[in-house]
PDB file of N, CA and C in Angstrom:
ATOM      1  N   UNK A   1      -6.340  -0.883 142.518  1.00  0.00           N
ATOM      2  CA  UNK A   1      -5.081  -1.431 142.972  1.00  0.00           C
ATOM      3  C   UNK A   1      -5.207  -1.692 144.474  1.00  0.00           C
ATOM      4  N   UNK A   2      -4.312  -2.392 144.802  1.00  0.00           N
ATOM      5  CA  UNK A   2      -5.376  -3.123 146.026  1.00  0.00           C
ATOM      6  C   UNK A   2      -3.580  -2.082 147.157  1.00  0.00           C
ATOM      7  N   UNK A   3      -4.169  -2.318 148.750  1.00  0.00           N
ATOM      8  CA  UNK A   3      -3.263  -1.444 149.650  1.00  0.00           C
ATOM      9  C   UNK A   3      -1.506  -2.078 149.476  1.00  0.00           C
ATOM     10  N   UNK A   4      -1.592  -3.693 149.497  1.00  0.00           N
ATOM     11  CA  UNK A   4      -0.641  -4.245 149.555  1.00  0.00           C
ATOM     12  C   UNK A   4       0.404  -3.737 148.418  1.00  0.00           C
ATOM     13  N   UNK A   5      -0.120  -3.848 146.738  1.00  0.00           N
ATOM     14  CA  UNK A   5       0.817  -3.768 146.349  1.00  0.00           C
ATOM     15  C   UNK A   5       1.099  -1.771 146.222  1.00  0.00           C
ATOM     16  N   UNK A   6       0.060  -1.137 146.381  1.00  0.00           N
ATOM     17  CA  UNK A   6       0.515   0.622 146.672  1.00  0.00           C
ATOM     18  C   UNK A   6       1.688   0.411 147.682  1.00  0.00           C
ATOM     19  N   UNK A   7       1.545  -0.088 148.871  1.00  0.00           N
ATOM     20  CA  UNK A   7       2.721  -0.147 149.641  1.00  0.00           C
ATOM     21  C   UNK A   7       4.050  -0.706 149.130  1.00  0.00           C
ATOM     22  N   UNK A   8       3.841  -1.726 148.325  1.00  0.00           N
ATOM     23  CA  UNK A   8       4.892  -2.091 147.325  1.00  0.00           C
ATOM     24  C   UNK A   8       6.073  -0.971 146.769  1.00  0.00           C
ATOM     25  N   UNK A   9       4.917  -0.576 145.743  1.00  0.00           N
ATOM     26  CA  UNK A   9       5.358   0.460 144.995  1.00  0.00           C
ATOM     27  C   UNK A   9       5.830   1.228 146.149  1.00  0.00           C
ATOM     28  N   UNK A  10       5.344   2.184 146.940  1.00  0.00           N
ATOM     29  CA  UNK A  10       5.948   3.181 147.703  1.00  0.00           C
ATOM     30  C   UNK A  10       7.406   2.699 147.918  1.00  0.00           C
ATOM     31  N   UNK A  11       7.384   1.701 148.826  1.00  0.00           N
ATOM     32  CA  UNK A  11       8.848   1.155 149.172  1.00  0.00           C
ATOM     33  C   UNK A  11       9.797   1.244 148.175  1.00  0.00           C
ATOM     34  N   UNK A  12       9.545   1.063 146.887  1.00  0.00           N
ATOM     35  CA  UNK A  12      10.708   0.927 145.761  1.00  0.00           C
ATOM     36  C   UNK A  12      10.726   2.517 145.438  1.00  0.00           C
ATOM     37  N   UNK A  13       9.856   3.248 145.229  1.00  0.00           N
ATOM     38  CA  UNK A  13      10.357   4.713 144.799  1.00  0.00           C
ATOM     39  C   UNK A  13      10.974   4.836 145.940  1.00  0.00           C
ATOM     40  N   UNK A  14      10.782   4.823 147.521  1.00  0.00           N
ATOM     41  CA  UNK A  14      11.374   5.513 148.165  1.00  0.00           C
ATOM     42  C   UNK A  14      13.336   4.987 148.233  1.00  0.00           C
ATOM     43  N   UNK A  15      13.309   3.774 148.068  1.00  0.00           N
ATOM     44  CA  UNK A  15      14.695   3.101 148.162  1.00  0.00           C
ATOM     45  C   UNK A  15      15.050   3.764 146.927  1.00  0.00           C
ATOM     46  N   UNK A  16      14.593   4.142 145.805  1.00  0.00           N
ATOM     47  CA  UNK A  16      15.483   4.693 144.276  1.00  0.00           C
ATOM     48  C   UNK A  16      15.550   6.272 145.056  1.00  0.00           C
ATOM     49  N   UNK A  17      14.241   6.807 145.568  1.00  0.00           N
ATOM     50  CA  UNK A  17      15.315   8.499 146.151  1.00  0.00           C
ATOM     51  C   UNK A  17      15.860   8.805 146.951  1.00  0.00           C
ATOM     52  N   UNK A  18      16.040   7.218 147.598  1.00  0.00           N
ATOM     53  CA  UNK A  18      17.414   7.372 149.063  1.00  0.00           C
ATOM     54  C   UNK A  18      18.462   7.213 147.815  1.00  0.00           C
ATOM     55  N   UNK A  19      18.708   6.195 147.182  1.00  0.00           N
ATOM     56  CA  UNK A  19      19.897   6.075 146.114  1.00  0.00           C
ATOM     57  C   UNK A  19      20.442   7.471 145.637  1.00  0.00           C
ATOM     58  N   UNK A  20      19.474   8.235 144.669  1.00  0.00           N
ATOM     59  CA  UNK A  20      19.392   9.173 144.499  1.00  0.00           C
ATOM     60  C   UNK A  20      19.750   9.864 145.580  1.00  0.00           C
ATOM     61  N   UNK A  21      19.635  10.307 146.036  1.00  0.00           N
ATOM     62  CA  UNK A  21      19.890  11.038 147.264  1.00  0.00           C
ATOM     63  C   UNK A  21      20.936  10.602 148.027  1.00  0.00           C
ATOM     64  N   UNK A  22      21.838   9.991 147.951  1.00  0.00           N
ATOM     65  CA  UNK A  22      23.124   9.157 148.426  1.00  0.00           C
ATOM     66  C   UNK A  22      24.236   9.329 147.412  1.00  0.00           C
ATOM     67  N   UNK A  23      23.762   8.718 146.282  1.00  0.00           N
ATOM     68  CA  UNK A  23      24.812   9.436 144.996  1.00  0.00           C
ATOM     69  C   UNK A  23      24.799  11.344 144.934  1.00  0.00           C
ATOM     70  N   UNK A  24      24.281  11.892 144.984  1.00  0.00           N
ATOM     71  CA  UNK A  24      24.116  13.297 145.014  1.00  0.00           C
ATOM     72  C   UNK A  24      25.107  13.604 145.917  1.00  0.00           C
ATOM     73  N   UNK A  25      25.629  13.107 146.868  1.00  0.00           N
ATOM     74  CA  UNK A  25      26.428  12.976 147.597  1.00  0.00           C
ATOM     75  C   UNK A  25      27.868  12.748 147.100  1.00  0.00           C
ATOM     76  N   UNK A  26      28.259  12.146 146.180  1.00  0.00           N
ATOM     77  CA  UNK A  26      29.380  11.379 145.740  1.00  0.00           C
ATOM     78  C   UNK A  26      29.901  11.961 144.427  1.00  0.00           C
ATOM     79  N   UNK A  27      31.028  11.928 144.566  1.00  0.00           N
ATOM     80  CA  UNK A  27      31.531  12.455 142.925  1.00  0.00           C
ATOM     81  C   UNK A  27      31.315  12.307 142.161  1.00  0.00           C
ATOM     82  N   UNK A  28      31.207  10.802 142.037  1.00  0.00           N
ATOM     83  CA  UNK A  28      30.696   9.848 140.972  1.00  0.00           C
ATOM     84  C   UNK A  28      29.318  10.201 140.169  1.00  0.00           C
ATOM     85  N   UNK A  29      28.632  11.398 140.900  1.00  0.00           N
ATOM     86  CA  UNK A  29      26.579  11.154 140.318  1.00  0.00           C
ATOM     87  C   UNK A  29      26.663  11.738 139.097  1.00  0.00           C
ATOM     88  N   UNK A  30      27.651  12.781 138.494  1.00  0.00           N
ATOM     89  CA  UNK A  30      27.882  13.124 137.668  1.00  0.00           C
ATOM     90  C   UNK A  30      27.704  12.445 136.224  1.00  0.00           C
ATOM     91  N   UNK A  31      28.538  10.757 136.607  1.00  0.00           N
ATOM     92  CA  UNK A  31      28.566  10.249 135.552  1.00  0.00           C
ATOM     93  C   UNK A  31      27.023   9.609 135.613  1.00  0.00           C
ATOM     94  N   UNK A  32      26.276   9.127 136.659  1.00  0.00           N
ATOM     95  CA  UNK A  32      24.795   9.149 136.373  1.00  0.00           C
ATOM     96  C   UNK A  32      23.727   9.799 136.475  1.00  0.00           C
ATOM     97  N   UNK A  33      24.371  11.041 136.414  1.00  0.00           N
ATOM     98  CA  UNK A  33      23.053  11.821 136.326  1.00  0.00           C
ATOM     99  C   UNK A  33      22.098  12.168 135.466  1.00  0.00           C
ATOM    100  N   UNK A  34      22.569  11.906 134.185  1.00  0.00           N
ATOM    101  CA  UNK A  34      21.604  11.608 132.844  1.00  0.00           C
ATOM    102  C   UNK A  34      20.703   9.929 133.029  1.00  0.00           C
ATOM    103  N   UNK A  35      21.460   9.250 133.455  1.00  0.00           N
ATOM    104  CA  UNK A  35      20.183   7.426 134.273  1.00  0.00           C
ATOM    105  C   UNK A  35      19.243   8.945 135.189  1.00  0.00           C
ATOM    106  N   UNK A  36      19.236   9.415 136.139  1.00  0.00           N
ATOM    107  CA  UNK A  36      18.704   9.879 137.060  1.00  0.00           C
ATOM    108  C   UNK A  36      17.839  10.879 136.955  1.00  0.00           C
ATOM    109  N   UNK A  37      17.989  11.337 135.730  1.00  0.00           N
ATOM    110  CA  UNK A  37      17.052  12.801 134.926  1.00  0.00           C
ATOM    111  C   UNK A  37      16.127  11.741 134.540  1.00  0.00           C
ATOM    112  N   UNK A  38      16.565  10.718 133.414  1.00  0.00           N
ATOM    113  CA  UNK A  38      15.555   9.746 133.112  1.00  0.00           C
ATOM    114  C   UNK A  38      14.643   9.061 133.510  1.00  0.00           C
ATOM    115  N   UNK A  39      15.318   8.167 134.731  1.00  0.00           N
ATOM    116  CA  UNK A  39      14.102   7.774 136.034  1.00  0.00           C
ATOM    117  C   UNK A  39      13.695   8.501 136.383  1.00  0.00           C
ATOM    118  N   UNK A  40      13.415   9.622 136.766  1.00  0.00           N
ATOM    119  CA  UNK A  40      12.939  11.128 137.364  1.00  0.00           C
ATOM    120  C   UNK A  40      11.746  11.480 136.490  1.00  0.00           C
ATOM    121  N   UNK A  41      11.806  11.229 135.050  1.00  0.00           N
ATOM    122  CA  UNK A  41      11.126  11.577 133.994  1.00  0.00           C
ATOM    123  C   UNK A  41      10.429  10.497 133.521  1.00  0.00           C
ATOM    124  N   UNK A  42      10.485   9.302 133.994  1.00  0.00           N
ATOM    125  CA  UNK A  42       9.576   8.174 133.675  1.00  0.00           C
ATOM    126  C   UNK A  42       8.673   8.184 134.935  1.00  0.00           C
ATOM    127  N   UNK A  43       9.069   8.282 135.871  1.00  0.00           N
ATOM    128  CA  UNK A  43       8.752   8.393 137.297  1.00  0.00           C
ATOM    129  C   UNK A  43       7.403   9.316 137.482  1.00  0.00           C
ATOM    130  N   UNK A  44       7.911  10.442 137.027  1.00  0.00           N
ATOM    131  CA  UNK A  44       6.692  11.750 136.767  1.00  0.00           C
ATOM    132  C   UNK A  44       5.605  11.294 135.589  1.00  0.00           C
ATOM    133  N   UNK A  45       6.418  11.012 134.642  1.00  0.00           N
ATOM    134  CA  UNK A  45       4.798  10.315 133.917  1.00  0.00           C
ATOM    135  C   UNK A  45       4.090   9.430 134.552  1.00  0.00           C
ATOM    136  N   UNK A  46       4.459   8.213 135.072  1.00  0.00           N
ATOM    137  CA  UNK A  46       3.632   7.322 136.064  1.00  0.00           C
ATOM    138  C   UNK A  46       2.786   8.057 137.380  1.00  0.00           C
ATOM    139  N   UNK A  47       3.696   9.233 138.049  1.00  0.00           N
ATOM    140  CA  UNK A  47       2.654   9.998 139.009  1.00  0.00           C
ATOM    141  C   UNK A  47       1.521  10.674 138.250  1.00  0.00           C
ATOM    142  N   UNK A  48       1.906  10.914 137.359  1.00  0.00           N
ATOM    143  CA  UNK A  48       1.159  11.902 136.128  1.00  0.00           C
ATOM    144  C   UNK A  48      -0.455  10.915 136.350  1.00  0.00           C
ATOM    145  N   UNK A  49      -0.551   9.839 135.498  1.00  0.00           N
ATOM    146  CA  UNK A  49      -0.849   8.866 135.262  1.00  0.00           C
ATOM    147  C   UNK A  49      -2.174   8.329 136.092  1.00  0.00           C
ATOM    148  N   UNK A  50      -0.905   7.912 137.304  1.00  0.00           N
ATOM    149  CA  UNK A  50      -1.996   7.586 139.043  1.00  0.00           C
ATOM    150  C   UNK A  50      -3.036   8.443 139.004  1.00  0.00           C
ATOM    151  N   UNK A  51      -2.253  10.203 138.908  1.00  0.00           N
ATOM    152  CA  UNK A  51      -2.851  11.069 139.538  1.00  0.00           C
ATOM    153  C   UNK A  51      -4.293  11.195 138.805  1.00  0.00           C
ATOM    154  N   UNK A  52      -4.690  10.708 137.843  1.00  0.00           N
ATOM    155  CA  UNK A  52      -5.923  10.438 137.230  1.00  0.00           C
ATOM    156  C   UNK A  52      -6.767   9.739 137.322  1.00  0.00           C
ATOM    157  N   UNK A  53      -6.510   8.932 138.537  1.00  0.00           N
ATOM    158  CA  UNK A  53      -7.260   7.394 138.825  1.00  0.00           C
ATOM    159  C   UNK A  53      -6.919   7.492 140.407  1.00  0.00           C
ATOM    160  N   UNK A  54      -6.005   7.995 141.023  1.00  0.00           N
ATOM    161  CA  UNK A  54      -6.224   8.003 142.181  1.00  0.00           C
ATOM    162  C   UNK A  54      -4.972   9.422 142.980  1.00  0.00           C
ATOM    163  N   UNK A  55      -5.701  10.195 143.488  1.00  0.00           N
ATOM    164  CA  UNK A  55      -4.339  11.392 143.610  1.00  0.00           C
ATOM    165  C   UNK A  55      -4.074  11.051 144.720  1.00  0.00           C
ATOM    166  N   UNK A  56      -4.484  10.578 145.787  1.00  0.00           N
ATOM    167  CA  UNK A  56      -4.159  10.409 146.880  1.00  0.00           C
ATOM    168  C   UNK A  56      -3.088   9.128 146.736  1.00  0.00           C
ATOM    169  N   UNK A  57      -2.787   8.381 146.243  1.00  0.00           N
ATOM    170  CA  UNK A  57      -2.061   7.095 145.936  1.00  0.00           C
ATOM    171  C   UNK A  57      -0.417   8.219 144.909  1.00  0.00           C
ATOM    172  N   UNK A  58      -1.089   9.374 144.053  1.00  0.00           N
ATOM    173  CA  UNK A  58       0.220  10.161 143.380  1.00  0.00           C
ATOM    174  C   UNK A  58       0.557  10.828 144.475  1.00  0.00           C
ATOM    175  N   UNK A  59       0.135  11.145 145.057  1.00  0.00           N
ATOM    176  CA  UNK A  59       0.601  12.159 146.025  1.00  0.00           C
ATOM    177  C   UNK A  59       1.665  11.504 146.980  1.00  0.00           C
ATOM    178  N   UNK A  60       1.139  10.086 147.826  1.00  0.00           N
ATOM    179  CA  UNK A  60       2.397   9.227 148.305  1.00  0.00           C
ATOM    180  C   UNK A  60       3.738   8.991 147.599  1.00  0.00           C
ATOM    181  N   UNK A  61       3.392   8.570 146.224  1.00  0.00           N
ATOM    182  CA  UNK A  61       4.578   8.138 144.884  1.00  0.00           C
ATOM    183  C   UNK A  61       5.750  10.004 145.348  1.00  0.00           C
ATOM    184  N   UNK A  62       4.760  10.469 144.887  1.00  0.00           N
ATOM    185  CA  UNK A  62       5.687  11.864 144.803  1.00  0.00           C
ATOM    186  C   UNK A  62       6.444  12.309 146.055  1.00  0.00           C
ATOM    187  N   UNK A  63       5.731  12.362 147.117  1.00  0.00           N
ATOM    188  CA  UNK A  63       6.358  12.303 148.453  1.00  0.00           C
ATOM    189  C   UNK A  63       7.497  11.312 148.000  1.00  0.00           C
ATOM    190  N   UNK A  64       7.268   9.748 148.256  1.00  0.00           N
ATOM    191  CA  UNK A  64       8.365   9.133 148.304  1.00  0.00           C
ATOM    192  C   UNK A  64       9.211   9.224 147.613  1.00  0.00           C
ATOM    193  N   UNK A  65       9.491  10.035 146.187  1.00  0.00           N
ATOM    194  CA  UNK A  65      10.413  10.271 145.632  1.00  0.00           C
ATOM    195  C   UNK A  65      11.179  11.402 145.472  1.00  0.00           C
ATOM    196  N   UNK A  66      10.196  12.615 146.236  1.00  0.00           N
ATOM    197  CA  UNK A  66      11.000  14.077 146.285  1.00  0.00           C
ATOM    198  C   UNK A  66      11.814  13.810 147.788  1.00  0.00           C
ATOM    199  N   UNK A  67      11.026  13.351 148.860  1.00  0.00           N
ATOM    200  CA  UNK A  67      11.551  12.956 150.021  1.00  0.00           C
ATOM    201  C   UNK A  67      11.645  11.892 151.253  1.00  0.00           C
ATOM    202  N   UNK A  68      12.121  11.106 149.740  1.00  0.00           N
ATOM    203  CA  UNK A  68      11.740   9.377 150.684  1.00  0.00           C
ATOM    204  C   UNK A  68      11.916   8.738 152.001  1.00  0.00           C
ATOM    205  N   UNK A  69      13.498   9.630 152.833  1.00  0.00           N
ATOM    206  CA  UNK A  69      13.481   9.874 154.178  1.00  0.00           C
ATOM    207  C   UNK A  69      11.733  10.256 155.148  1.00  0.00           C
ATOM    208  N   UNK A  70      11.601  11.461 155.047  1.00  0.00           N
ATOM    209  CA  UNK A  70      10.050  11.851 155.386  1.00  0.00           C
ATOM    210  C   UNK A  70       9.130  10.722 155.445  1.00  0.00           C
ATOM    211  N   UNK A  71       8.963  10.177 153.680  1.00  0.00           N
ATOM    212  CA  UNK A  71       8.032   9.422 153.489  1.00  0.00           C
ATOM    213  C   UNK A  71       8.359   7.694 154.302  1.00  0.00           C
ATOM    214  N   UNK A  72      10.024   7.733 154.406  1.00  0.00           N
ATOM    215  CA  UNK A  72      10.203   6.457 154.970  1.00  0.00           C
ATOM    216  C   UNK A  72       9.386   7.090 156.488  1.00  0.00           C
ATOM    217  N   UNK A  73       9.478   8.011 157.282  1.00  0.00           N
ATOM    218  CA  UNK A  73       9.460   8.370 158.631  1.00  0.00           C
ATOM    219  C   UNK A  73       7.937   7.852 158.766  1.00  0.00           C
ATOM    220  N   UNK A  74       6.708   8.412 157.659  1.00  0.00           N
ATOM    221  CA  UNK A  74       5.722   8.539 158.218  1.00  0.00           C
ATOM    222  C   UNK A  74       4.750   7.404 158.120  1.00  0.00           C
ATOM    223  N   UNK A  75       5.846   6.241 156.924  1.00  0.00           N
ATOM    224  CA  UNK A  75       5.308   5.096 157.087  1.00  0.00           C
ATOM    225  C   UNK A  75       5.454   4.390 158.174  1.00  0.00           C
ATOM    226  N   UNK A  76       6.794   4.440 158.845  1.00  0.00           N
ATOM    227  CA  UNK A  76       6.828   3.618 160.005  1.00  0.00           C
ATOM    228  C   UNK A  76       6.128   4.178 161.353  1.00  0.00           C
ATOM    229  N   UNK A  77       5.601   5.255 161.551  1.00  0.00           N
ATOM    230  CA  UNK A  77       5.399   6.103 162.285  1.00  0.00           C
ATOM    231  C   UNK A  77       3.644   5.695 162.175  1.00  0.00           C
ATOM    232  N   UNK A  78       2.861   5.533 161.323  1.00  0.00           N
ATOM    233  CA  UNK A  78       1.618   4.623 160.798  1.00  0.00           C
ATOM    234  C   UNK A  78       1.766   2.996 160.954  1.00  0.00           C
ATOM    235  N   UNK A  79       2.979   2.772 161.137  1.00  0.00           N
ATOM    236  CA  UNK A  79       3.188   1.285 161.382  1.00  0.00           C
ATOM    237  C   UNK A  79       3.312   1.085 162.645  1.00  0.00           C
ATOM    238  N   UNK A  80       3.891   1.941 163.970  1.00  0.00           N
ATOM    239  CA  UNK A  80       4.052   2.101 165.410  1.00  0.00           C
ATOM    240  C   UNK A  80       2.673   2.184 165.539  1.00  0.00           C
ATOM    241  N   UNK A  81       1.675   2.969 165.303  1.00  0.00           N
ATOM    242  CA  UNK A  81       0.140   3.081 165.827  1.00  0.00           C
ATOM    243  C   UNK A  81      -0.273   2.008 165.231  1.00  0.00           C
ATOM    244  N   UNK A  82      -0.698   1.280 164.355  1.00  0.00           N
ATOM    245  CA  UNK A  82      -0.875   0.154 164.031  1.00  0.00           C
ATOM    246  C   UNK A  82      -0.769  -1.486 165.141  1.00  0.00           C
ATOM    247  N   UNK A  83       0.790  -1.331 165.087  1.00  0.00           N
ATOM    248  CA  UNK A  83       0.850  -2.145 166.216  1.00  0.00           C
ATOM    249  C   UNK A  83       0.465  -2.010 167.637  1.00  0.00           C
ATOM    250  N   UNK A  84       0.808  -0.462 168.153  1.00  0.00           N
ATOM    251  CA  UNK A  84       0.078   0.274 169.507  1.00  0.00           C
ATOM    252  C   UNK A  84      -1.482  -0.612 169.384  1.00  0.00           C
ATOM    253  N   UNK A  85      -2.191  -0.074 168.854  1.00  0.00           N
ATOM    254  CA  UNK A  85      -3.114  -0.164 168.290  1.00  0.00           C
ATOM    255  C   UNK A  85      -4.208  -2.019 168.803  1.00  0.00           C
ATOM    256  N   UNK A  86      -3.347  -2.478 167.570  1.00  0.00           N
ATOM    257  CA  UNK A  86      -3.090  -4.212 167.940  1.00  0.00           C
ATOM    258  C   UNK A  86      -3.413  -4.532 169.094  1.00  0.00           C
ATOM    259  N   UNK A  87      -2.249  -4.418 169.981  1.00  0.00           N
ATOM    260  CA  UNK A  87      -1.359  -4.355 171.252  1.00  0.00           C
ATOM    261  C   UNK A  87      -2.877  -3.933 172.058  1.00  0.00           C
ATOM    262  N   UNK A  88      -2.978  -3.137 172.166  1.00  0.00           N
ATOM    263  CA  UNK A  88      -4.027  -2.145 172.747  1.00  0.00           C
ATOM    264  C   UNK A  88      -5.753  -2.968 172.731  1.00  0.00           C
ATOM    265  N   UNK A  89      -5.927  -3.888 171.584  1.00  0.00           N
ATOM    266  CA  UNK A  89      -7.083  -4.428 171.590  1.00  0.00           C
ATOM    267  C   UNK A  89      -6.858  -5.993 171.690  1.00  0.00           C
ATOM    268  N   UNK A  90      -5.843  -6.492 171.788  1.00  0.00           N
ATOM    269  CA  UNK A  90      -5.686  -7.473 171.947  1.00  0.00           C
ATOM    270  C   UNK A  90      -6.492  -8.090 173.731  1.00  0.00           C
ATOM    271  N   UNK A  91      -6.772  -9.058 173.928  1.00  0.00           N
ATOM    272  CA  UNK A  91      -7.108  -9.256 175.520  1.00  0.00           C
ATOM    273  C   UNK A  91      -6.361  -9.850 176.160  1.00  0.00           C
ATOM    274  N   UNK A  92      -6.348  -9.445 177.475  1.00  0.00           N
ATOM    275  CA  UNK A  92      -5.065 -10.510 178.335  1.00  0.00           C
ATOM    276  C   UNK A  92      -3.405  -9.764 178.144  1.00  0.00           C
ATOM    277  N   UNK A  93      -3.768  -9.280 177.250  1.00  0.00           N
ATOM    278  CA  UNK A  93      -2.351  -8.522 177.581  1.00  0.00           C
ATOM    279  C   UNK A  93      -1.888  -7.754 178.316  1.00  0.00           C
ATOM    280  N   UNK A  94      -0.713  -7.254 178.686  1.00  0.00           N
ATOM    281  CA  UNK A  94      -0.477  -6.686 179.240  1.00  0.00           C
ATOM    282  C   UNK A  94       0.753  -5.818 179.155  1.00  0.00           C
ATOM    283  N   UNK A  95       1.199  -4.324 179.541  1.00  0.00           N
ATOM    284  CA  UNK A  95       2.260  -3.481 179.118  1.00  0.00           C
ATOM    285  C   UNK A  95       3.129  -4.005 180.657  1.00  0.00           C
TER     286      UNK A  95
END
């Protein structure tokens, strides 16, 4: 599986356990919390799955879905050095 679409995927588990994690919040999760056991439980078979072909790729999935805040933090936080980075080898530039 190539980096682009792993990053894909990450982004969408992590936006379903901010959801998750936003309804948990609200009165309302009650009435979906059986949708939310379910995605939770399809979710884990697919980490299940990865984790046989690549654990380091389950291990992100799972992060982003036990604590997709975190996992949002440390993507962008890999995306700041990245550009630093860039920035930094580029020529003629200047801070």
């Amino acid at each position: 599986m190539d980096a682009e679409l792993k990053t894909l995927i990450v982004e969408f588990v992590e936006k379903v356990g901010l959801l998750k994690k936003d309804m948990k919040q609200k009165p309302e999760y009650e009435r979906y919390e059986a949708r939310f056991l379910r995605i939770e439980q399809k979710f884990s078979a697919l980490a299940t799955s990865v984790a046989n072909s690549d654990p380091d790729f389950a291990k992100l999935l799972r992060r982003a879905w036990q604590m997709p805040a975190t996992s949002l933090a440390f993507r962008n936080a890999e995306h700041q050095k990245d550009l630093k980075k860039k920035t930094d080898e580029e020529p003629g530039t200047t801070d």
